[in-house]
N, C-alpha and C. Protein backbone atom coordinates (compact mmCIF):
# COMPACT_ATOMS: atom_id res chain seq x y z
N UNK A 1 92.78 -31.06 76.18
CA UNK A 1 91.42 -31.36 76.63
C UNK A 1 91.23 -32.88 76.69
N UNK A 2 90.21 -33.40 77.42
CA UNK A 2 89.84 -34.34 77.85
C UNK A 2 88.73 -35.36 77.13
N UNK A 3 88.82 -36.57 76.67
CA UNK A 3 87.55 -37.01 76.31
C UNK A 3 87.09 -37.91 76.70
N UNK A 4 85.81 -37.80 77.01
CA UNK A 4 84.90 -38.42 77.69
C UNK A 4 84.04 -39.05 76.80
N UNK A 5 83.93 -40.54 77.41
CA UNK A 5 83.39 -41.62 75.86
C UNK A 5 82.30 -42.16 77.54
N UNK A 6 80.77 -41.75 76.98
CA UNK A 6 79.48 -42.87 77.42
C UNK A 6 79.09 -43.15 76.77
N UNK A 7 78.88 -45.08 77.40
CA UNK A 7 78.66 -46.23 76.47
C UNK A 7 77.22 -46.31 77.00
N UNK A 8 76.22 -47.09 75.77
CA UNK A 8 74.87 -47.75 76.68
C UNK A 8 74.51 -48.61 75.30
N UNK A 9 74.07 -49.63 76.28
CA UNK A 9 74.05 -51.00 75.21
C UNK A 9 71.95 -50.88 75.49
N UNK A 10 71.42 -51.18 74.10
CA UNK A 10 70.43 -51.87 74.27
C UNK A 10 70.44 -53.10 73.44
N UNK A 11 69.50 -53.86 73.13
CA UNK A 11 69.16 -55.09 72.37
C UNK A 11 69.79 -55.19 70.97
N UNK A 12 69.24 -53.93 70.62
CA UNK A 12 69.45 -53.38 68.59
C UNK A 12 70.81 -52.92 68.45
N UNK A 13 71.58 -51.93 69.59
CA UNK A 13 72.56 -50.99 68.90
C UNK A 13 73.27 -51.01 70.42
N UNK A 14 74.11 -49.92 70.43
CA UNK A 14 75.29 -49.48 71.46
C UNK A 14 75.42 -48.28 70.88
N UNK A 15 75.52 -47.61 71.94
CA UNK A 15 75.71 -45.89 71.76
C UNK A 15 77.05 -45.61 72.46
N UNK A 16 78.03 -45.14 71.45
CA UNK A 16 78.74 -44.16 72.49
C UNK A 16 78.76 -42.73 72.27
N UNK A 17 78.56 -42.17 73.11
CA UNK A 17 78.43 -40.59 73.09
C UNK A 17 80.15 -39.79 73.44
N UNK A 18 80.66 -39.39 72.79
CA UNK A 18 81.60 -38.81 72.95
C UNK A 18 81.69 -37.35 73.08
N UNK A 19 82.70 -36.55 74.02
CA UNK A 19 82.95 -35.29 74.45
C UNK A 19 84.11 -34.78 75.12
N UNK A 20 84.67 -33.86 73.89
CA UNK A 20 85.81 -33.31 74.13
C UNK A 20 86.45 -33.13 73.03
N UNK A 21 88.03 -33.89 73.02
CA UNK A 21 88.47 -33.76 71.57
C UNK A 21 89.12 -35.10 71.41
N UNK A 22 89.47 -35.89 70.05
CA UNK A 22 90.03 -36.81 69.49
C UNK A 22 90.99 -36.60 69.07
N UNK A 23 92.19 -36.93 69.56
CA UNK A 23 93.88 -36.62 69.09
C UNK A 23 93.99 -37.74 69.32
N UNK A 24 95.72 -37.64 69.08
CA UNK A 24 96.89 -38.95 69.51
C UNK A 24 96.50 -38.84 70.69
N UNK A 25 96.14 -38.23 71.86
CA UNK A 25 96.47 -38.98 73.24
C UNK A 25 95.13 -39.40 73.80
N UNK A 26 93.91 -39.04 73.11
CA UNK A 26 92.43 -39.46 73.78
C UNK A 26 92.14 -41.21 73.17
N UNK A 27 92.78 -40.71 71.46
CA UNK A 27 92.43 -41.99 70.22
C UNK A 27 92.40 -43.54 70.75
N UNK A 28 93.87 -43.95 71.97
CA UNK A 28 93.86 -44.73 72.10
C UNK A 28 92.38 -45.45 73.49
N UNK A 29 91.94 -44.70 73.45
CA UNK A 29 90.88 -44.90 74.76
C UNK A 29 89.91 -45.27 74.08
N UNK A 30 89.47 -44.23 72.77
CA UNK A 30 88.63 -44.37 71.87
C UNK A 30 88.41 -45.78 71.75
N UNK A 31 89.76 -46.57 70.83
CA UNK A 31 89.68 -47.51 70.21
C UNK A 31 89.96 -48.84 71.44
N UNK A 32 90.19 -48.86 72.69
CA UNK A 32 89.97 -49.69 73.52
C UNK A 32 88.54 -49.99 73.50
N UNK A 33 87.53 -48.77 73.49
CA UNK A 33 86.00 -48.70 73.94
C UNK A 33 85.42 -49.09 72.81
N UNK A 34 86.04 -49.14 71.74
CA UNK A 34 84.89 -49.46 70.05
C UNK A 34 85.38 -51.14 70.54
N UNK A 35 86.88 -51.37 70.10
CA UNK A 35 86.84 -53.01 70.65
C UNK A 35 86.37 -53.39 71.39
N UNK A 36 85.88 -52.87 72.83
CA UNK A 36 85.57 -54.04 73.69
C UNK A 36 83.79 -54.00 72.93
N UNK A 37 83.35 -52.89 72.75
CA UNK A 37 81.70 -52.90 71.93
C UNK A 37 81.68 -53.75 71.13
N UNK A 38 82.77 -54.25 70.10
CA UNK A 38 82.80 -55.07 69.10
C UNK A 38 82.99 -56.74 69.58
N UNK A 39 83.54 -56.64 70.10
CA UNK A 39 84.34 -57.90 71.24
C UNK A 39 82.48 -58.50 71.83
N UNK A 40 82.58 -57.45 72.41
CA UNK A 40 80.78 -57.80 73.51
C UNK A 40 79.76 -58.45 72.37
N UNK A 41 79.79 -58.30 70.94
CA UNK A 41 78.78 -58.50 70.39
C UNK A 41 77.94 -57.98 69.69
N UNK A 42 78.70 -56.26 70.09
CA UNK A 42 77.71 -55.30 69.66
C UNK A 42 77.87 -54.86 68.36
N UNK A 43 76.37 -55.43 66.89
CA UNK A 43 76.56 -55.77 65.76
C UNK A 43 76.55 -54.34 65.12
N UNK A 44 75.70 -53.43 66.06
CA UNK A 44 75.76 -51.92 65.03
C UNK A 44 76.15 -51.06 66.47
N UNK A 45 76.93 -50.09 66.20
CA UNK A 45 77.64 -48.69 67.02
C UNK A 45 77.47 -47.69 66.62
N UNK A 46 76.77 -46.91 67.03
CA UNK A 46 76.10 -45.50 67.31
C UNK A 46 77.39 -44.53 67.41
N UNK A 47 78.16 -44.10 66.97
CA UNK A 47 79.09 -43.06 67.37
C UNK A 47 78.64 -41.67 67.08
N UNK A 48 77.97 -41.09 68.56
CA UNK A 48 77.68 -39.75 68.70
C UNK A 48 78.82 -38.49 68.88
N UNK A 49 78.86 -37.97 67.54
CA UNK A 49 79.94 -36.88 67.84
C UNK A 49 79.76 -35.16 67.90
N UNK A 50 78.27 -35.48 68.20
CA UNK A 50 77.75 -33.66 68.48
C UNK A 50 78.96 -33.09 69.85
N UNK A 51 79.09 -33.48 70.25
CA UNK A 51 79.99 -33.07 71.14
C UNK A 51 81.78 -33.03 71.54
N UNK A 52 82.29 -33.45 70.61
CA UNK A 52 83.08 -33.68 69.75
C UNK A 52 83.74 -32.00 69.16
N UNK A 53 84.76 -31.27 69.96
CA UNK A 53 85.01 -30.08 69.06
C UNK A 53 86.24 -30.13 68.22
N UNK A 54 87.12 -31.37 68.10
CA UNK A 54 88.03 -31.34 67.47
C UNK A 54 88.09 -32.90 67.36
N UNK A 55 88.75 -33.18 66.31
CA UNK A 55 89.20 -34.73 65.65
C UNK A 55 90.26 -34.68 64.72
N UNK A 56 91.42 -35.45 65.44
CA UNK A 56 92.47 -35.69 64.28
C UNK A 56 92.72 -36.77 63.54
N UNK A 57 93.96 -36.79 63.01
CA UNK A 57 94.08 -38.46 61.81
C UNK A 57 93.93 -39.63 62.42
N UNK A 58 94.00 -39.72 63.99
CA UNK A 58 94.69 -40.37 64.59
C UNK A 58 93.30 -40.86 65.26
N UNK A 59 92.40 -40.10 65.38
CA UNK A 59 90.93 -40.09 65.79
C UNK A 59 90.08 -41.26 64.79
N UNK A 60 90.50 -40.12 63.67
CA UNK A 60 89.99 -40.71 62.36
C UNK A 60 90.22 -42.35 61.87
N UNK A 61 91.55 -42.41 62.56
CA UNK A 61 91.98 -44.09 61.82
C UNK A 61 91.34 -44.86 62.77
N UNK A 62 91.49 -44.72 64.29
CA UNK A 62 90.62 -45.20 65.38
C UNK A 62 88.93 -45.46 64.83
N UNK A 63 88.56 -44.46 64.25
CA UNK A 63 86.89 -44.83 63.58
C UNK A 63 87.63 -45.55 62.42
N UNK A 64 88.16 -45.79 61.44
CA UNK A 64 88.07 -46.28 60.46
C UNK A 64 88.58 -47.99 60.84
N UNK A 65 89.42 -47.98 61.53
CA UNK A 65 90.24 -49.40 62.31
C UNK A 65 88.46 -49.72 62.79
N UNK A 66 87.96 -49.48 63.78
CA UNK A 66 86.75 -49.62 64.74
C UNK A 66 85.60 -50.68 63.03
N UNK A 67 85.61 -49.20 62.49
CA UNK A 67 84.64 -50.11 60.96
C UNK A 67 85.33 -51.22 60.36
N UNK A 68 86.39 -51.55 60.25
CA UNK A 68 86.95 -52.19 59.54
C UNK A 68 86.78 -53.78 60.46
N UNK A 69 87.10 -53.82 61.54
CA UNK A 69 86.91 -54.50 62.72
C UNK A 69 85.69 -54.98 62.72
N UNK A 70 84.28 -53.85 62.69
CA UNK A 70 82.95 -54.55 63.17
C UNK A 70 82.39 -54.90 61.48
N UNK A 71 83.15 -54.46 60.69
CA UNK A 71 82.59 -55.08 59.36
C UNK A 71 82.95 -56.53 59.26
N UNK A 72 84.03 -57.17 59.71
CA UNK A 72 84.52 -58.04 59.74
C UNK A 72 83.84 -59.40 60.68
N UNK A 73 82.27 -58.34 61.82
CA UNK A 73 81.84 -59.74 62.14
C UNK A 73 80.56 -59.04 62.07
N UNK A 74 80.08 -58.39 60.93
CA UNK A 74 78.88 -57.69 60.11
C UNK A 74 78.62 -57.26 60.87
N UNK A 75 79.00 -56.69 61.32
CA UNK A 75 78.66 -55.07 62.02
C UNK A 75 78.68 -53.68 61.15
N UNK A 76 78.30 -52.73 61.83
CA UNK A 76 78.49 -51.62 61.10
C UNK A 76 78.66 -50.65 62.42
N UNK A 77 79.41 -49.08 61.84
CA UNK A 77 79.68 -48.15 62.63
C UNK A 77 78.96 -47.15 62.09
N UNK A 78 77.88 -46.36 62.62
CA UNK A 78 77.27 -45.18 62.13
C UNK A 78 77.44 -44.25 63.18
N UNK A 79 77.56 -43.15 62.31
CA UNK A 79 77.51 -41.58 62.91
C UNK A 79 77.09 -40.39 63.22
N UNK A 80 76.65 -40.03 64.11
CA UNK A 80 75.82 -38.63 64.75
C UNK A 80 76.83 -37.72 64.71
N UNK A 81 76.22 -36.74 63.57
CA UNK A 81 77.10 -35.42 63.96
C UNK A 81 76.72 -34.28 63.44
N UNK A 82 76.57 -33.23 63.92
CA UNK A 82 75.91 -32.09 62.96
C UNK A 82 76.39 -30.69 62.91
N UNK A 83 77.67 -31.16 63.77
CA UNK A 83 79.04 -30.22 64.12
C UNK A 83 79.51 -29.19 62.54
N UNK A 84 79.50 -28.65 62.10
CA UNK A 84 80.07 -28.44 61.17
C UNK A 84 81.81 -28.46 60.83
N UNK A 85 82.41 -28.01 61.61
CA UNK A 85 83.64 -28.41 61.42
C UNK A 85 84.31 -29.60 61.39
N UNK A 86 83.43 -30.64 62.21
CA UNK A 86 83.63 -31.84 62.55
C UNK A 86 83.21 -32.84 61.43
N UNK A 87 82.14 -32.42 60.45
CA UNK A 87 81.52 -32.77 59.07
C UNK A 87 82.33 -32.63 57.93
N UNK A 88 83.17 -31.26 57.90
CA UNK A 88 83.68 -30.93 57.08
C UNK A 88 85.27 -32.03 57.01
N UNK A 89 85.70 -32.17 57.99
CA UNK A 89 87.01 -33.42 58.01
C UNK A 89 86.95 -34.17 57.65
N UNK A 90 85.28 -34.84 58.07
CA UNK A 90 84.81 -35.92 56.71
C UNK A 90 84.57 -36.06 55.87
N UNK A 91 84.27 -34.82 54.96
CA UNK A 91 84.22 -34.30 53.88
C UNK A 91 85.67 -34.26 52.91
N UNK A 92 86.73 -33.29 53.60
CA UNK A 92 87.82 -33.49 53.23
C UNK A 92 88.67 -34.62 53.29
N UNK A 93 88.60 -35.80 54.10
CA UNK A 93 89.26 -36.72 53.94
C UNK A 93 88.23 -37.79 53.00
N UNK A 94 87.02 -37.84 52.94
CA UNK A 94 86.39 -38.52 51.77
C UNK A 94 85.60 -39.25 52.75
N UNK A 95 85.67 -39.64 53.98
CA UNK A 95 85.05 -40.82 55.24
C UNK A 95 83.27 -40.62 54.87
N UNK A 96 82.90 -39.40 54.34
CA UNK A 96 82.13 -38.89 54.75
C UNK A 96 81.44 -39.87 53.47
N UNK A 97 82.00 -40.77 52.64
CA UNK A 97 81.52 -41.79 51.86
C UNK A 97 81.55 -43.29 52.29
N UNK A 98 82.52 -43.26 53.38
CA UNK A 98 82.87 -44.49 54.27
C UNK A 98 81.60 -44.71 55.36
N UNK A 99 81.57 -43.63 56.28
CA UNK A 99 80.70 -43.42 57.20
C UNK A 99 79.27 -43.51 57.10
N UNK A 100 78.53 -43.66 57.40
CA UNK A 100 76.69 -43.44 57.29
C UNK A 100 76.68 -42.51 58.21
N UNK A 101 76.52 -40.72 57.75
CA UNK A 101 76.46 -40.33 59.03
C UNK A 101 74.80 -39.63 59.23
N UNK A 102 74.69 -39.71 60.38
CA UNK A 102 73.34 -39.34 60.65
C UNK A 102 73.30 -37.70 61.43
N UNK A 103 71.98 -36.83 61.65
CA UNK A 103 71.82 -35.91 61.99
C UNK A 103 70.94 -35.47 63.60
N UNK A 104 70.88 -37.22 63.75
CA UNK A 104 70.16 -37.79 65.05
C UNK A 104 70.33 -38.94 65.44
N UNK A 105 70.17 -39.07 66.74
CA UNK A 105 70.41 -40.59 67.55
C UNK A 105 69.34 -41.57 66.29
N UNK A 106 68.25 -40.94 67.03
CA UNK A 106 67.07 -41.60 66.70
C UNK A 106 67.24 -42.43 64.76
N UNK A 107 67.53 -40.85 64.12
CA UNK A 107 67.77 -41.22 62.65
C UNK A 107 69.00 -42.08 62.16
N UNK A 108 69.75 -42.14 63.10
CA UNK A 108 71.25 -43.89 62.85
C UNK A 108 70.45 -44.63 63.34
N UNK A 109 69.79 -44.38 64.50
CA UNK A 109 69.38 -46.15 65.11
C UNK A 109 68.05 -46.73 64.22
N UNK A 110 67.49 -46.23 63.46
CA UNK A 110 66.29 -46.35 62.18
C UNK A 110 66.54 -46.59 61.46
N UNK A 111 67.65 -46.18 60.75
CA UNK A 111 68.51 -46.36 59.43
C UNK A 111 68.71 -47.66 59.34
C-alpha cells in the first residue's frame, strides 16, 4: 500500500496528514517531508495519523529521527491519533511517553 503525506503550513504549526501505511518503503518519503518542514522553519508539526492503518520500526524511527531533529532547533513533533492499533505500538514500544499524542487536530494545535 501506498502513503500519502498532506502538508499545510499556517503561522503557529504545519500539519501533515498522513494515509496509508508506514514501512521500510513509504518511511523514507516520510522523513524527506518532516525535514524539509523542519528545514522551512516549521517550529511545531502536527503529525496526523487517524489514517494511518499500519506503522513499522522503520516508520517509527522516521518519527523519532523527525523529533530528535526539530528538538534540536526547539521544535516539537505532536500527534493525532485515535487509531487503536496504531496507539497501541506506541504503547508497546514506550513512544507513547516520547510523543504528545493528541485525540484531535484542534487539541495538538492548543496544547
Amino acid at each position: 500500500m501506498e502513503l500519502e503525506i498532506r502538508s499545510e503550513q499556517t503561522e503557529n504549526y504545519c500539519l501533515m496528514s498522513l494515509s496509508g501505511e508506514v514501512d521500510v518503503y513509504t518511511a523514507p518519503a516520510l522523513k524527506q517531508k518532516l525535514i524539509e518542514q523542519i528545514e522551512s522553519g516549521c517550529g511545531t508539526i502536527l503529525v496526523d495519523l487517524d489514517s494511518v492503518g499500519f506503522i513499522d520500526s522503520s516508520g517509527l524511527g522516521v518519527l523519532v529521527g523527525g523529533l530528535r531533529r526539530a528538538k534540536e532547533r526547539s521544535g516539537s513533533i505532536r500527534l493525532v491519533c485515535t487509531r487503536e492499533s496504531i496507539l497501541k505500538i506506541f504503547r508497546i514500544t514506550g513512544l507513547d511517553k516520547v510523543f504528545p499524542i493528541f485525540e484531535s487536530i484542534d487539541e495538538a494545535r492548543d496544547f
